[in-house]
Protein backbone atom coordinates (compact mmCIF):
# COMPACT_ATOMS: atom_id res chain seq x y z
CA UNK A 1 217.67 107.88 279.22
CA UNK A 2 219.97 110.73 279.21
CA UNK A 3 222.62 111.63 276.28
CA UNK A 4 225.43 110.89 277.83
CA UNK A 5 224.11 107.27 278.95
CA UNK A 6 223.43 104.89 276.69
CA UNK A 7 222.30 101.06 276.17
CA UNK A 8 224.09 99.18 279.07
CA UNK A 9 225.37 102.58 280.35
CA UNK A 10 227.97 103.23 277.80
CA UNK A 11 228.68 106.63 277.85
CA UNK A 12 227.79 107.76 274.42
CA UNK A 13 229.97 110.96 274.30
CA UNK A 14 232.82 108.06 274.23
CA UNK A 15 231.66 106.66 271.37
CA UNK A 16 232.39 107.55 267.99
CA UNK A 17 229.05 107.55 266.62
CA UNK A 18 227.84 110.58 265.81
CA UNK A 19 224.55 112.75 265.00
CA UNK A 20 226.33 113.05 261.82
CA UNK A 21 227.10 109.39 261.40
CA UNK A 22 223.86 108.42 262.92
CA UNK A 23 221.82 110.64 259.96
CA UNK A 24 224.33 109.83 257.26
CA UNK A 25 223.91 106.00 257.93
CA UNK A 26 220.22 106.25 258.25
CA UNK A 27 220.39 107.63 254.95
CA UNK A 28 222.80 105.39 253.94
CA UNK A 29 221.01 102.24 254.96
CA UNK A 30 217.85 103.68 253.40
CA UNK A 31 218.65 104.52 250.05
CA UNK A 32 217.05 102.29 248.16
CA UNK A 33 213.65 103.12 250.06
CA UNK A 34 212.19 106.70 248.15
CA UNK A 35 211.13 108.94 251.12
CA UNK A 36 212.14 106.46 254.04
CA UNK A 37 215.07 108.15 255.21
CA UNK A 38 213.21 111.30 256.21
CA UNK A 39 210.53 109.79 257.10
CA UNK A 40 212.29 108.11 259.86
CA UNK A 41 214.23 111.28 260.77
CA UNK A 42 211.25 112.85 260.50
CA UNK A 43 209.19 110.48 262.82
CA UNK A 44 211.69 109.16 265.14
CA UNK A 45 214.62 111.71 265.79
CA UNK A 46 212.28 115.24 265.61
CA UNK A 47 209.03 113.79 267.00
CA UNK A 48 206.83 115.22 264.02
CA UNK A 49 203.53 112.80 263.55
CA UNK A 50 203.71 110.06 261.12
CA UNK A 51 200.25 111.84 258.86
CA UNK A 52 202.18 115.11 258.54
CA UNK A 53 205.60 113.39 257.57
CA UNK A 54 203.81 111.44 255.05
CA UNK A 55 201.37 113.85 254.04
CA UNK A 56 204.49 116.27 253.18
CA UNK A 57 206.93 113.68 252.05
CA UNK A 58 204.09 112.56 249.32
CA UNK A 59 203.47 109.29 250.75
CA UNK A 60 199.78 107.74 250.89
CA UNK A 61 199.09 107.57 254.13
CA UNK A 62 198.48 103.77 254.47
CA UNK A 63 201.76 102.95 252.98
CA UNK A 64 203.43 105.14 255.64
CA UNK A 65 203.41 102.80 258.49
CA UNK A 66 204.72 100.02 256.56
CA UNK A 67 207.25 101.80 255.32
CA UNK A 68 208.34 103.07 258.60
CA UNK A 69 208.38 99.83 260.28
CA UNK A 70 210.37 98.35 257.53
CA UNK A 71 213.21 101.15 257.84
CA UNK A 72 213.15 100.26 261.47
CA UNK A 73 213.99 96.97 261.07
CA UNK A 74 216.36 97.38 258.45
CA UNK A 75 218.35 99.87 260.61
CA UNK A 76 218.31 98.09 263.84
CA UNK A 77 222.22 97.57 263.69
CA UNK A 78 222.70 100.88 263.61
CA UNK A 79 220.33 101.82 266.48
CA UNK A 80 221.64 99.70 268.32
CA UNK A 81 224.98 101.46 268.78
CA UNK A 82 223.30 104.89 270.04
CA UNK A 83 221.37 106.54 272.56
CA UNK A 84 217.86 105.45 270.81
CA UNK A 85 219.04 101.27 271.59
CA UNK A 86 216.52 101.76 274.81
CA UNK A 87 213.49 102.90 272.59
CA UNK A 88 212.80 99.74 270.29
CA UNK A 89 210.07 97.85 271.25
């Protein structure tokens, strides 16, 4: 999927969600989750493997994918408005 297509061929330049506003409400939504935020930043947006994200973010690794799968469901509304709609599962 490129960048400037996204879920249903919206053009995602058009839209007014942002990297910005995609990170800040990932944050946002995540707040009351220690570590989850960059975890899923982490994970999902930069690609780095779930053991290193957790190893450096202090999180045992058995909790991690938990943790990450619960932030993904929490911030499916969000996702759902950018370029990574096409990657859920």
């Amino acid at each position: 999927m490129s960048l400037s297509h996204g879920h249903r061929g919206t053009d995602v330049r058009k839209s007014a969600v942002t990297h910005a506003d995609l990170v800040t409400g990932v944050r946002r939504t995540l707040a009351h989750l220690p570590g989850a935020a960059d975890l899923v930043i982490g994970h999902v947006f930069c690609g780095e493997p779930l053991p290193v994200m957790a190893r450096r973010l202090r999180i045992p690794l058995a909790q991690a994918p938990g943790l990450l799968r619960q932030s993904l469901k929490l911030l499916r509304p969000i996702m759902s408005e950018t370029e990574f709609a096409g990657r859920r599962r």
